[in-house]
Protein backbone atom coordinates (compact mmCIF):
# COMPACT_ATOMS: atom_id res chain seq x y z
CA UNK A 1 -18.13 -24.30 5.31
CA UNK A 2 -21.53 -24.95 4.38
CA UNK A 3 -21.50 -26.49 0.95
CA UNK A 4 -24.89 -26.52 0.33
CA UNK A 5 -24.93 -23.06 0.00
CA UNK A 6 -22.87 -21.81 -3.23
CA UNK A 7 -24.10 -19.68 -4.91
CA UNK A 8 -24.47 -19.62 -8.95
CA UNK A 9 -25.12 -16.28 -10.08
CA UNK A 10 -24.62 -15.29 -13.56
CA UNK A 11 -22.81 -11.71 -14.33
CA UNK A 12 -20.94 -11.20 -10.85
CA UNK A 13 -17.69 -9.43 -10.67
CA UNK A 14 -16.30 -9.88 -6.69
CA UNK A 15 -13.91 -7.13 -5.13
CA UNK A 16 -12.30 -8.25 -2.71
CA UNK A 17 -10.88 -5.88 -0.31
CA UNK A 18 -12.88 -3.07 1.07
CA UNK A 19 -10.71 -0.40 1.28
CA UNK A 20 -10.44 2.36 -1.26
CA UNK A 21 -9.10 0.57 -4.05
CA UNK A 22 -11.69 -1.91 -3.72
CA UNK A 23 -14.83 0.60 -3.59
CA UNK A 24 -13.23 2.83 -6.40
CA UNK A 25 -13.35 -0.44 -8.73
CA UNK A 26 -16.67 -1.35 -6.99
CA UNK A 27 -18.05 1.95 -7.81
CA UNK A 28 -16.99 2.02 -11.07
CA UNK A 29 -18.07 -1.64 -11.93
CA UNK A 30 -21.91 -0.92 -10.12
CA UNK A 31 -22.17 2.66 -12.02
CA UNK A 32 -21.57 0.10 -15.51
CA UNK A 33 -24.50 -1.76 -14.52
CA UNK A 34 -22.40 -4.71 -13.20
CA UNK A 35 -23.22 -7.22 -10.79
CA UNK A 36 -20.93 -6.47 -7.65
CA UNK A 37 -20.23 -7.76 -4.43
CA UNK A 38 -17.44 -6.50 -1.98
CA UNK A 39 -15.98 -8.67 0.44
CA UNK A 40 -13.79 -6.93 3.34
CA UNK A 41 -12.05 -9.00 6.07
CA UNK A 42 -12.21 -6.59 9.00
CA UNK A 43 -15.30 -4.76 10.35
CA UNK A 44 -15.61 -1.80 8.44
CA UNK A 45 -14.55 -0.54 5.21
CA UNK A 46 -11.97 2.24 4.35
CA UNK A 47 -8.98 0.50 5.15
CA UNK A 48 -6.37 3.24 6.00
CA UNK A 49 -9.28 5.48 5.41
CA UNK A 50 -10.93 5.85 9.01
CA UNK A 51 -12.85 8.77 10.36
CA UNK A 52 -13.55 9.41 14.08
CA UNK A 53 -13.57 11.60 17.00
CA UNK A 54 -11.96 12.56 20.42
CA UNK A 55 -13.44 14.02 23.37
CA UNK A 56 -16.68 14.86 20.94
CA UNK A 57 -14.09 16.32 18.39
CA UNK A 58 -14.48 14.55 14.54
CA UNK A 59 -10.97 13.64 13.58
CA UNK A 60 -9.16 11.31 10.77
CA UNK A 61 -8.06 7.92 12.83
CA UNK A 62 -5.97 7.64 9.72
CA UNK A 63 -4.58 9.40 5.96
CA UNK A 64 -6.39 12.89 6.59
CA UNK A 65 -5.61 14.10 2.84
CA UNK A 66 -5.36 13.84 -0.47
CA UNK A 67 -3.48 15.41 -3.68
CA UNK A 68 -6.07 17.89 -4.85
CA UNK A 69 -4.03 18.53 -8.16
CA UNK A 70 -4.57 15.00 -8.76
CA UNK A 71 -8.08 14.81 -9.78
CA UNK A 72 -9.06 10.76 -8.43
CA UNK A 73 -9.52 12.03 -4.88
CA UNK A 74 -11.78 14.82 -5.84
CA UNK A 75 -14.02 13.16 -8.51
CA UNK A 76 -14.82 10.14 -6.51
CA UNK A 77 -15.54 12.73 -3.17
CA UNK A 78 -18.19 14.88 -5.97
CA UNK A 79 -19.36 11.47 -7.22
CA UNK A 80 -20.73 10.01 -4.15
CA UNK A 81 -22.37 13.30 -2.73
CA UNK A 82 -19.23 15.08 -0.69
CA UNK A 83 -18.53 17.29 -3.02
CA UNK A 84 -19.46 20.46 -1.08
CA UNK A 85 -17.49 19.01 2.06
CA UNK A 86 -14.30 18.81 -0.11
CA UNK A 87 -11.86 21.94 2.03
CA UNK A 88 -8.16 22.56 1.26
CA UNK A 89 -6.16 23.40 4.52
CA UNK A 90 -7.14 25.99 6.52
CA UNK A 91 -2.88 26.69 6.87
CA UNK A 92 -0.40 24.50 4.66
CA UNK A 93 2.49 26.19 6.14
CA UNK A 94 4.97 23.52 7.65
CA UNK A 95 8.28 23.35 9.86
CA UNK A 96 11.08 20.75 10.50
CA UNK A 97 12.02 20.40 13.77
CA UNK A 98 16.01 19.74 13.64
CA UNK A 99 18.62 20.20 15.67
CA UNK A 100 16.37 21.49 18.45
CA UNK A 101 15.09 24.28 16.68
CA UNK A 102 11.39 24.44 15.02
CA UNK A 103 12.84 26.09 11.16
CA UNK A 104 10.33 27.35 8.51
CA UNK A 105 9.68 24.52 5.54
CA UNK A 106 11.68 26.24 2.54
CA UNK A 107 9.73 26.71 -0.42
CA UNK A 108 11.47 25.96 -4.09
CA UNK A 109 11.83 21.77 -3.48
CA UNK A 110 10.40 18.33 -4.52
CA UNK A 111 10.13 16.45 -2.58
CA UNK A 112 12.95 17.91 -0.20
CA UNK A 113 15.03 18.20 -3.72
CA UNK A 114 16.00 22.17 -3.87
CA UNK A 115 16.33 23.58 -6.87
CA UNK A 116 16.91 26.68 -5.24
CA UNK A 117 19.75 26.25 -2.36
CA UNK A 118 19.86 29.61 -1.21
CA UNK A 119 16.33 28.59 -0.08
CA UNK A 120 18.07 26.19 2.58
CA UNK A 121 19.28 28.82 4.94
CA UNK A 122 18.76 28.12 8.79
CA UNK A 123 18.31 24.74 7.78
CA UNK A 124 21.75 22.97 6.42
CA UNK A 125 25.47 23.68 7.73
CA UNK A 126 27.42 26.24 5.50
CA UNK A 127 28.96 22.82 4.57
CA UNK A 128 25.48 21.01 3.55
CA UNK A 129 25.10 24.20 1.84
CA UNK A 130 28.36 24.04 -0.42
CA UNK A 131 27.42 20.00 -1.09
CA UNK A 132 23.67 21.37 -2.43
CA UNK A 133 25.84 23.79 -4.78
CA UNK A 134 28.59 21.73 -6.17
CA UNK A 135 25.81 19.61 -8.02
CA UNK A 136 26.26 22.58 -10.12
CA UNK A 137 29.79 21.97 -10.97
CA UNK A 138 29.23 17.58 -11.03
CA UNK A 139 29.02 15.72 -14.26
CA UNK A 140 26.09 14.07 -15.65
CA UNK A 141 24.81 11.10 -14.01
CA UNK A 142 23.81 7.78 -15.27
CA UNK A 143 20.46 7.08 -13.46
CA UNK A 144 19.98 3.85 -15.35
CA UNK A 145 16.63 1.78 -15.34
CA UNK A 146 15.81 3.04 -11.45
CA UNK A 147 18.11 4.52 -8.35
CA UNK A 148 17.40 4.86 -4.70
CA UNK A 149 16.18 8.75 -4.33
CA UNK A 150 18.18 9.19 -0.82
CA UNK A 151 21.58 7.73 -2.55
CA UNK A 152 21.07 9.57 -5.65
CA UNK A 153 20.48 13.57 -3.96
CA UNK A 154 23.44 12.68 -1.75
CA UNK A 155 25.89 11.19 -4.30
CA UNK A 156 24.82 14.89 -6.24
CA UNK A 157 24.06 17.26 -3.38
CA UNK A 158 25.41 15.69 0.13
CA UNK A 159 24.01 13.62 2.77
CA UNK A 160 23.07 16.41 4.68
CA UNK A 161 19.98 17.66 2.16
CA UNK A 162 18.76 13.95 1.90
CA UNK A 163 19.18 13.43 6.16
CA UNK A 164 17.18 17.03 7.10
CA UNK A 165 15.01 17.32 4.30
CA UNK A 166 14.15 14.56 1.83
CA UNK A 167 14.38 11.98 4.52
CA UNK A 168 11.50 13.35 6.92
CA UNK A 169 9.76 14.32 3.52
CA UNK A 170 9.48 10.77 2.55
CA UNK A 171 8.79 9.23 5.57
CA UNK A 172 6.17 11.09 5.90
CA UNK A 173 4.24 9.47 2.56
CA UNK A 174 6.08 6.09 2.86
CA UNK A 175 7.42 5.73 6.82
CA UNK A 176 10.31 3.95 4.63
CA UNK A 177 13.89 4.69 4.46
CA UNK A 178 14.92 7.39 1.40
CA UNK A 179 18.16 5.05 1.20
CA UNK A 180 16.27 2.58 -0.38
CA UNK A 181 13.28 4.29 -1.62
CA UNK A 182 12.95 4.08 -5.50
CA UNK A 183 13.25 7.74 -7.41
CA UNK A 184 11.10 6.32 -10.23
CA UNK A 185 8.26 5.03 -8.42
CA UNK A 186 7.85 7.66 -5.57
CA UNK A 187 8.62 11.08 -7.55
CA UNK A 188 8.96 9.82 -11.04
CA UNK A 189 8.62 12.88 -12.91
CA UNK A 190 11.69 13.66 -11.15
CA UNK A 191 13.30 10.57 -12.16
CA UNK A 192 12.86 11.69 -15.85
CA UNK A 193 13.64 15.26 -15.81
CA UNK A 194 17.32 14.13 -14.06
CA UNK A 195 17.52 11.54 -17.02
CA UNK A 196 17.29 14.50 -19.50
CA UNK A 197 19.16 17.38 -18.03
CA UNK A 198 22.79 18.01 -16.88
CA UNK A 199 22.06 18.46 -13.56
CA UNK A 200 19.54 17.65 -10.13
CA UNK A 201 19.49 21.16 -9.76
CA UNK A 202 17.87 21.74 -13.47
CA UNK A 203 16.07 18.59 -13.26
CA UNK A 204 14.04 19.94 -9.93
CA UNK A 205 13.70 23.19 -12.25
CA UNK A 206 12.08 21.83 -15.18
CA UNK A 207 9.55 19.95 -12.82
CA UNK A 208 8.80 23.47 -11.32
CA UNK A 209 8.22 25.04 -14.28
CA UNK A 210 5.66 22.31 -15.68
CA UNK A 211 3.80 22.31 -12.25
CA UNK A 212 3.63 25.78 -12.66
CA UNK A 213 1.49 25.43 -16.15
CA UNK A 214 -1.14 23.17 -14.18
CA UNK A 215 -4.21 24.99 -13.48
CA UNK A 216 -3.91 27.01 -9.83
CA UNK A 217 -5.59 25.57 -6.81
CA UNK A 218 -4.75 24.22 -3.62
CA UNK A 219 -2.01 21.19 -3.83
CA UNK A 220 -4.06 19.35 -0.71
CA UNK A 221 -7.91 18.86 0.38
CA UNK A 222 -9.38 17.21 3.08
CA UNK A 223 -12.93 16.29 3.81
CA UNK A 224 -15.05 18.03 6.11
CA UNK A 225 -15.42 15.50 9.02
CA UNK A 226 -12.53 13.56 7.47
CA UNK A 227 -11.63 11.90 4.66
CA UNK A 228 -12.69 8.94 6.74
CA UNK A 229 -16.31 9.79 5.70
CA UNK A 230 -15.42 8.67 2.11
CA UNK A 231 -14.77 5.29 1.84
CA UNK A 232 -18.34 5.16 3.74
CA UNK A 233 -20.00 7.47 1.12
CA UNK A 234 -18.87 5.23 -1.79
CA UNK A 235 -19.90 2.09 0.05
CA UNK A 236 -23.60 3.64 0.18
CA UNK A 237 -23.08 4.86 -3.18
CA UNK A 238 -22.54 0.92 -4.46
CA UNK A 239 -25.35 -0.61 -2.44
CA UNK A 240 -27.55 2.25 -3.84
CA UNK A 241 -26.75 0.94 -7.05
CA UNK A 242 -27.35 -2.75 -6.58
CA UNK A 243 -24.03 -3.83 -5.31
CA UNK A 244 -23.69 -5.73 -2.21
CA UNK A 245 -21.51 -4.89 1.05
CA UNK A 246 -20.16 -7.61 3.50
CA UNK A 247 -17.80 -6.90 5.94
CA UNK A 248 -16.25 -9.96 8.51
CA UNK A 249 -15.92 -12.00 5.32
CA UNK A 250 -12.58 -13.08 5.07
CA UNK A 251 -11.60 -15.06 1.95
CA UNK A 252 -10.16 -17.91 2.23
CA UNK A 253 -9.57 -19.70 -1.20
CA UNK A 254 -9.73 -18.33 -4.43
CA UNK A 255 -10.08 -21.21 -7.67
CA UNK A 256 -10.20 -20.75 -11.27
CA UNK A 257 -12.98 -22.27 -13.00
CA UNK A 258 -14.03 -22.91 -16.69
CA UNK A 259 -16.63 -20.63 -16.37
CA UNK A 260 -15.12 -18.10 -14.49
CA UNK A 261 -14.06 -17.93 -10.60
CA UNK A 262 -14.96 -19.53 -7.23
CA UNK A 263 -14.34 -17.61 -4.23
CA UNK A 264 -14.48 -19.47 -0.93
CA UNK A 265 -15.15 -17.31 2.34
CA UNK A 266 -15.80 -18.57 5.67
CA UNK A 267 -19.41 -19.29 5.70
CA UNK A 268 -20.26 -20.02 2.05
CA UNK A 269 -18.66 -20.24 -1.43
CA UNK A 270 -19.33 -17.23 -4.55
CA UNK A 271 -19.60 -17.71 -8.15
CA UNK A 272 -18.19 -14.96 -9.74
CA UNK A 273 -17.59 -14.10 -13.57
CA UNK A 274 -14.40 -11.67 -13.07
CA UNK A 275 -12.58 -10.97 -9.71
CA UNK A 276 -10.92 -7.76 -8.69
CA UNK A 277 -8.83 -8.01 -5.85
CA UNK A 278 -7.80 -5.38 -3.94
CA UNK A 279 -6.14 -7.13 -0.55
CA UNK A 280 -2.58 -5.81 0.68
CA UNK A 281 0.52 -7.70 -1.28
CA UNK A 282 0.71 -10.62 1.82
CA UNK A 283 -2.80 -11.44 1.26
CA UNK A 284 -2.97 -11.34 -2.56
CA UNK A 285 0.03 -13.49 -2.52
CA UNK A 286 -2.07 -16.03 -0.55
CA UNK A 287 -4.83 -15.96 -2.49
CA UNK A 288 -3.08 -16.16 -6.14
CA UNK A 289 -0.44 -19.10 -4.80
CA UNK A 290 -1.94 -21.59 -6.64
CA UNK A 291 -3.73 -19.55 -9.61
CA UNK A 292 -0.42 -17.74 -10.51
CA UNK A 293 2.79 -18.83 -8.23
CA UNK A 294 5.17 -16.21 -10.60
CA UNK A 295 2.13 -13.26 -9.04
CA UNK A 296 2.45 -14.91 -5.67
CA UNK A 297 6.08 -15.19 -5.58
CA UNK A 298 6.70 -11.29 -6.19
CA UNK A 299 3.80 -9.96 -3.92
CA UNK A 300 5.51 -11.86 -1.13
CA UNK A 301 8.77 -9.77 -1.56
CA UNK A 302 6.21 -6.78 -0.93
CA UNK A 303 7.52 -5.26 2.50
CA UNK A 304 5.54 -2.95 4.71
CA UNK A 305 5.89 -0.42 7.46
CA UNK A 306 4.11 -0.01 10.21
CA UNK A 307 3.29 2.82 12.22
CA UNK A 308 1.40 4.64 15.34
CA UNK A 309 -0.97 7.41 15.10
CA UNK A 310 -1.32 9.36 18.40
CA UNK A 311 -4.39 11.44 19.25
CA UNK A 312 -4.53 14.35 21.35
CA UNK A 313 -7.39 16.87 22.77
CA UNK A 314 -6.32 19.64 24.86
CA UNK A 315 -8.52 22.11 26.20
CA UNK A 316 -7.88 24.89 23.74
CA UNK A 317 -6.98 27.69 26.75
CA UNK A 318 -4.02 25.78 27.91
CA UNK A 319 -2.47 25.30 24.76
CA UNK A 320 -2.14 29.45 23.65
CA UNK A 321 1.33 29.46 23.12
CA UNK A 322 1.80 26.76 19.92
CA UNK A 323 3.07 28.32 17.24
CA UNK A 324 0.90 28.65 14.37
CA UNK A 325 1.06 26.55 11.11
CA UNK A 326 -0.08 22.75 10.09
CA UNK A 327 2.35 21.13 12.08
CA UNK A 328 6.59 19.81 12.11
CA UNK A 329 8.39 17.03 10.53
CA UNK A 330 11.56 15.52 12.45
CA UNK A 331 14.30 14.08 10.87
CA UNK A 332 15.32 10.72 11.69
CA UNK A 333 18.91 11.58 11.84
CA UNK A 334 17.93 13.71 15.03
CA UNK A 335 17.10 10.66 17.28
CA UNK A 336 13.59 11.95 18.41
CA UNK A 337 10.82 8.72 18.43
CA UNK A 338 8.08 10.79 16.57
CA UNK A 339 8.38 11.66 13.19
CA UNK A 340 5.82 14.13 12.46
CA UNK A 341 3.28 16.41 14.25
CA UNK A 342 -0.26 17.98 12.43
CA UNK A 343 -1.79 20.72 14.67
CA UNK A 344 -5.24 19.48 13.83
CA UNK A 345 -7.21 22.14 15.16
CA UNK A 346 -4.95 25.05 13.17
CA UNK A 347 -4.77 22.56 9.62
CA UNK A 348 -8.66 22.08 9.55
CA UNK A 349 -11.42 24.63 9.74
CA UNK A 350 -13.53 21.29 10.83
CA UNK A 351 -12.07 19.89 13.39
CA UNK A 352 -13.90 22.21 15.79
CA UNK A 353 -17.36 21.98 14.44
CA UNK A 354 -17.41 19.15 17.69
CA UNK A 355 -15.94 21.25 20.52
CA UNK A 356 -14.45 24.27 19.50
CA UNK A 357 -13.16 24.69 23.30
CA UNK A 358 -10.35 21.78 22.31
CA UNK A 359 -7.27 21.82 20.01
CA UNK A 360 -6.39 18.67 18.63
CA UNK A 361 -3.39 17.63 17.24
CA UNK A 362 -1.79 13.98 16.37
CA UNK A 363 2.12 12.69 16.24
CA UNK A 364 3.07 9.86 14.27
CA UNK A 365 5.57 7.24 15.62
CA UNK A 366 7.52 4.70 13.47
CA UNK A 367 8.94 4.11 10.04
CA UNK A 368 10.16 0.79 7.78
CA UNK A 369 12.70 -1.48 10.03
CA UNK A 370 11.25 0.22 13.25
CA UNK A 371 8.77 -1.49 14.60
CA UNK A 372 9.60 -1.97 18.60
CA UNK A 373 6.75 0.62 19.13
CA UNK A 374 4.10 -1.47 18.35
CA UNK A 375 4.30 -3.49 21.75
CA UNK A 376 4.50 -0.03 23.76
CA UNK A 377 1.34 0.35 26.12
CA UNK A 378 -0.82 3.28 24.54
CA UNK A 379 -0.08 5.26 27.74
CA UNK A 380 3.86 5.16 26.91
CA UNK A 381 3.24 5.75 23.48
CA UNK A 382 1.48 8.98 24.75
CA UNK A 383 3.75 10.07 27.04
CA UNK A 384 6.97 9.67 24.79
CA UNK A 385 5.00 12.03 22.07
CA UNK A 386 4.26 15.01 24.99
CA UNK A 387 7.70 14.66 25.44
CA UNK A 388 8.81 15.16 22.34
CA UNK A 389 6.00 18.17 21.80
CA UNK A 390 7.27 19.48 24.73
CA UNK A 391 10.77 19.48 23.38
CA UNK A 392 9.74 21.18 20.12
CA UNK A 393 7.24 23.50 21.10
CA UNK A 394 7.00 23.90 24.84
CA UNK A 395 3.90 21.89 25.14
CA UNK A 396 3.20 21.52 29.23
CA UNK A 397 -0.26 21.28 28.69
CA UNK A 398 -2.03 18.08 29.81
CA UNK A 399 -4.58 16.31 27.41
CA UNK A 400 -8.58 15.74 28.00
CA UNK A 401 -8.20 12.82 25.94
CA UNK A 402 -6.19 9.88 24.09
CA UNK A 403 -6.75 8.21 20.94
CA UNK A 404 -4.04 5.64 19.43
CA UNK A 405 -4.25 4.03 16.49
CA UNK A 406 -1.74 1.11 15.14
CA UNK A 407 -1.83 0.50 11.50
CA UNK A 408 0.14 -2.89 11.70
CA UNK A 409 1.49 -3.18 8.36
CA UNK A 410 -0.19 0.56 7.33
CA UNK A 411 2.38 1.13 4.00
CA UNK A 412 3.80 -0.34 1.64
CA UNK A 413 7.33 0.12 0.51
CA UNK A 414 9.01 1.19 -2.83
CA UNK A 415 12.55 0.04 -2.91
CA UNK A 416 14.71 0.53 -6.13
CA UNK A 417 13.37 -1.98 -8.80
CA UNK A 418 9.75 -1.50 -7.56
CA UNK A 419 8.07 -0.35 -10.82
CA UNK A 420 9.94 -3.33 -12.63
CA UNK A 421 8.08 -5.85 -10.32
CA UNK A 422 4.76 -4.55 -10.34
CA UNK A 423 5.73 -5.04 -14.18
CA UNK A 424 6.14 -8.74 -13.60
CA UNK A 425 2.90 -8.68 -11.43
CA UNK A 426 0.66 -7.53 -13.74
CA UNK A 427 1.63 -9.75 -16.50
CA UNK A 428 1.44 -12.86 -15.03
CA UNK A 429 -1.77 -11.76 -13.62
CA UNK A 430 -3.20 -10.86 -16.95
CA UNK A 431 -3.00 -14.63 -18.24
CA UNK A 432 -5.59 -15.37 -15.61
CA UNK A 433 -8.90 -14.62 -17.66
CA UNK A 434 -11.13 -12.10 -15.67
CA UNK A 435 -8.55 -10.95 -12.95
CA UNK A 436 -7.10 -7.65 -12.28
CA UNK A 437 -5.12 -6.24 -8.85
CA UNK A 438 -5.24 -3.17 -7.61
CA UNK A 439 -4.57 -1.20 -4.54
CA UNK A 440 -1.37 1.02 -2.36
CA UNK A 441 1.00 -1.68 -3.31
CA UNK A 442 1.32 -1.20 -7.28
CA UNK A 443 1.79 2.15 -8.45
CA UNK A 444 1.26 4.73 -5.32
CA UNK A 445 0.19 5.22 -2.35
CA UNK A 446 -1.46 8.32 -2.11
CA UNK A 447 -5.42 8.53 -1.88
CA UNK A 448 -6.19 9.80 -5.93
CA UNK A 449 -3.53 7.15 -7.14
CA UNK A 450 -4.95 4.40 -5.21
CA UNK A 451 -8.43 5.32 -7.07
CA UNK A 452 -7.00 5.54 -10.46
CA UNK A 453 -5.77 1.88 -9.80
CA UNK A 454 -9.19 0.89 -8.69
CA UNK A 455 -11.11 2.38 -11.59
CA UNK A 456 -8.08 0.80 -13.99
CA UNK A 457 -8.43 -2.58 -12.21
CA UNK A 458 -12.55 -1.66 -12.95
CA UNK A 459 -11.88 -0.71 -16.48
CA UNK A 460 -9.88 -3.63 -17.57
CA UNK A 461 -12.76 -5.97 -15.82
CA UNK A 462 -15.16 -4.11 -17.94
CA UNK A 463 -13.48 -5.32 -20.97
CA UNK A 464 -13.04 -8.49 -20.40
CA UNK A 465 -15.11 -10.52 -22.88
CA UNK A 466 -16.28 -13.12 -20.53
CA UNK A 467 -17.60 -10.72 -18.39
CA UNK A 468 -19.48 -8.37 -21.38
CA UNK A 469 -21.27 -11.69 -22.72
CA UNK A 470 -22.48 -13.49 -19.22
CA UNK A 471 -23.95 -9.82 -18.96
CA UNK A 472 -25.42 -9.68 -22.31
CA UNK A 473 -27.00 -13.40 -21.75
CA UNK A 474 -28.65 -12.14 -18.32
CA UNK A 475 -29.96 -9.44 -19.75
């Protein structure tokens, strides 16, 4: 490291992490007239956020949407210019592939949860169906301070629900296990509605009927192009506004200072008056071990799935015969390797601005505690998918081209307890004077919740007092 070089200035607030988090709070902090420099490890920014293409085709590399009732996503998209790109799904309408039949997604559920069981049809036993009804007929259950979501819908409604529906449901948010998966942090306005009525049944009712008061509009929206093209817009957005970039900087110390925070990276060493970081759990455990060992010690208990995303272009004329619709979950309980399928080319009217002779569509391989795929050549991983698409919807057809994509590590899980220990995080981190986290591990992972932690990781900075009067002095 070149010591010579560290640098001094007054008024700096450092984000470190580029991914979405990170440029939310860095967006936020440069629109307040802050001094702000983002530091991302890899070579780009985005993170899980990563637009490209395929045989000429633009496609999303990575999470291709976002909660549209949520309003994060949408504000940050309008903020930095993309408002008018901002599409909901061309087709929303889903299927679960189980026992070797391709059934209709019933409507009337959260998150898999029915609260209408006649809605199930086609897609349990008549036995799963009589578990669904005698929640009816169960007492009231003691959810206590958090439950597993998968153990609580079967102990009420039978395995069967949780293992068809719920299971491929949540896997395909969290690639984690709905056995284990905490009820309060992944649908927690479910977890309160069962904590004040009788019954699951009623509980999924009551959320109904307040989603149904929310103003109407699609529930999803993507990004013309992909919502890859975001985390690049708000990038440009922060360098327009003073902030500062730099991408293959990894950090590699982190010290805190009398008069604020040193920040070692490989080539040179940053001054900085407040410090967001916005790293996945492993990393901020690193960086905080000697700052705040309680903070370290719980964002090392942080686990993570990883996952494979698996590209494919066919030329549109041999692929006539796919059924319509956005594409098929598969239950794990079925054995198949890939968990999900998006028809591309049928979800998003922009996918064939590139080549509108191709239909694209992607399969996703892998889930928490599964991680043998990883090693597979991308050719096997490939081939195993057709299979499977040629299982669930006679897919013969040969693709023009082949992208994979590994996120190592791509999602963060939510176990029972979850909520509690991001609890424990944030409070020892709020003893250390000008230092907020933020990012997919805390308090969702979806695209608008990951924002709303950025801007509150932004917004706490922003008060800080140290930070308000090195401003004032430069100024």
């Amino acid at each position: 490291m070149n010591t010579d070089n560290v640098d001094r200035t007054r008024g700096r607030v450092v984000v470190i992490g580029g991914g979405i988090a990170g440029l939310a709070a860095a967006h936020r902090l440069a629109g307040a007239g802050r001094n702000v420099i983002v530091l991302e490890a890899s070579g780009r920014v985005g993170g899980k956020l990563h637009a490209g293409e395929i045989a000429g085709a633009p496609v999303d590399l990575g999470a291709e949407s976002m909660l549209a009732r949520r309003p994060e996503g949408v504000e940050l998209a309008r903020a930095v210019g993309l408002g008018d790109r901002v599409q909901p799904p061309a087709t929303a309408t889903a299927s679960v592939w189980t026992r070797d039949v391709l059934r209709p997604m019933p409507k009337g559920h959260v998150m898999g949860v029915p609260g209408d069981p006649g809605a199930l049809a086609g897609l349990l036993s008549d036995e799963g169906l009589r578990a669904v009804v005698r929640d009816r007929a169960l007492p009231p259950a003691e959810l206590g301070d958090d439950v597993a979501i998968g153990a609580y819908v079967a102990e009420r409604m039978g395995r069967e629900i949780v293992d068809r529906l719920v299971e491929p449901l949540l896997g395909g948010v969290y690639a984690g296990d709905s056995y284990r998966i905490s009820m309060k942090a992944a649908v927690p306005k479910l977890f309160e509605a069962a904590r004040r009525h009788p019954t699951l049944t009623d509980a999924v009712r009551a959320v109904q009927a307040a989603a149904a008061q929310a103003p109407a509009g699609p529930v999803f929206a993507g990004i013309a192009g992909g919502v890859g093209l975001l985390p690049r817009a708000v990038a440009e957005a922060v360098a327009a506004a003073g902030g500062e970039i730099r991408t293959d900087t990894r950090v590699q110390g982190l010290t805190r200072r009398p008069d604020g925070w040193e920040v070692r990276t490989e080539r040179d060493v940053l001054h900085a008056d407040a410090v967001v970081l916005a790293t996945p759990a492993w990393s901020a455990s690193e960086l905080l071990a000697a700052e705040s060992p309680a903070a370290a010690a719980e964002l090392a208990t942080i686990e993570y799935a990883s996952m494979v995303l698996v590209t494919l272009a066919f030329r549109r004329a041999d692929v006539t015969s796919l059924p319509a619709g956005s594409g098929f979950l598969v239950p794990p309980v079925d054995g198949r390797t890939i968990k999900a399928s998006t028809f591309s080319s049928h979800k998003w009217r922009w996918v064939d601005e590139g080549a509108d002779d191709l239909f694209v569509l992607r399969a996703s391989i892998g889930r928490y505690g599964e991680e043998e795929h990883l090693g597979w050549d991308d050719a096997d991983l490939a081939a195993v998918s057709l299979r499977d698409l040629g299982d669930a919807v006679g897919l013969t057809a040969k693709p023009v081209a082949t992208e994979v994509t590994r996120w190592i590590g791509g999602l963060p899980q939510y176990p029972v307890g979850h909520p509690a220990r991001v609890a424990r995080i944030r409070d020892a981190v709020a003893k250390l004077p000008g230092l907020r986290v933020c990012g997919a591990a805390y308090d969702g992972v979806g695209i608008p919740a990951v924002i709303a932690d950025g801007r509150r990781a932004a917004d706490e900075i922003l008060a800080t007092p140290t930070l308000a009067r090195s401003t004032e002095s430069d100024e």
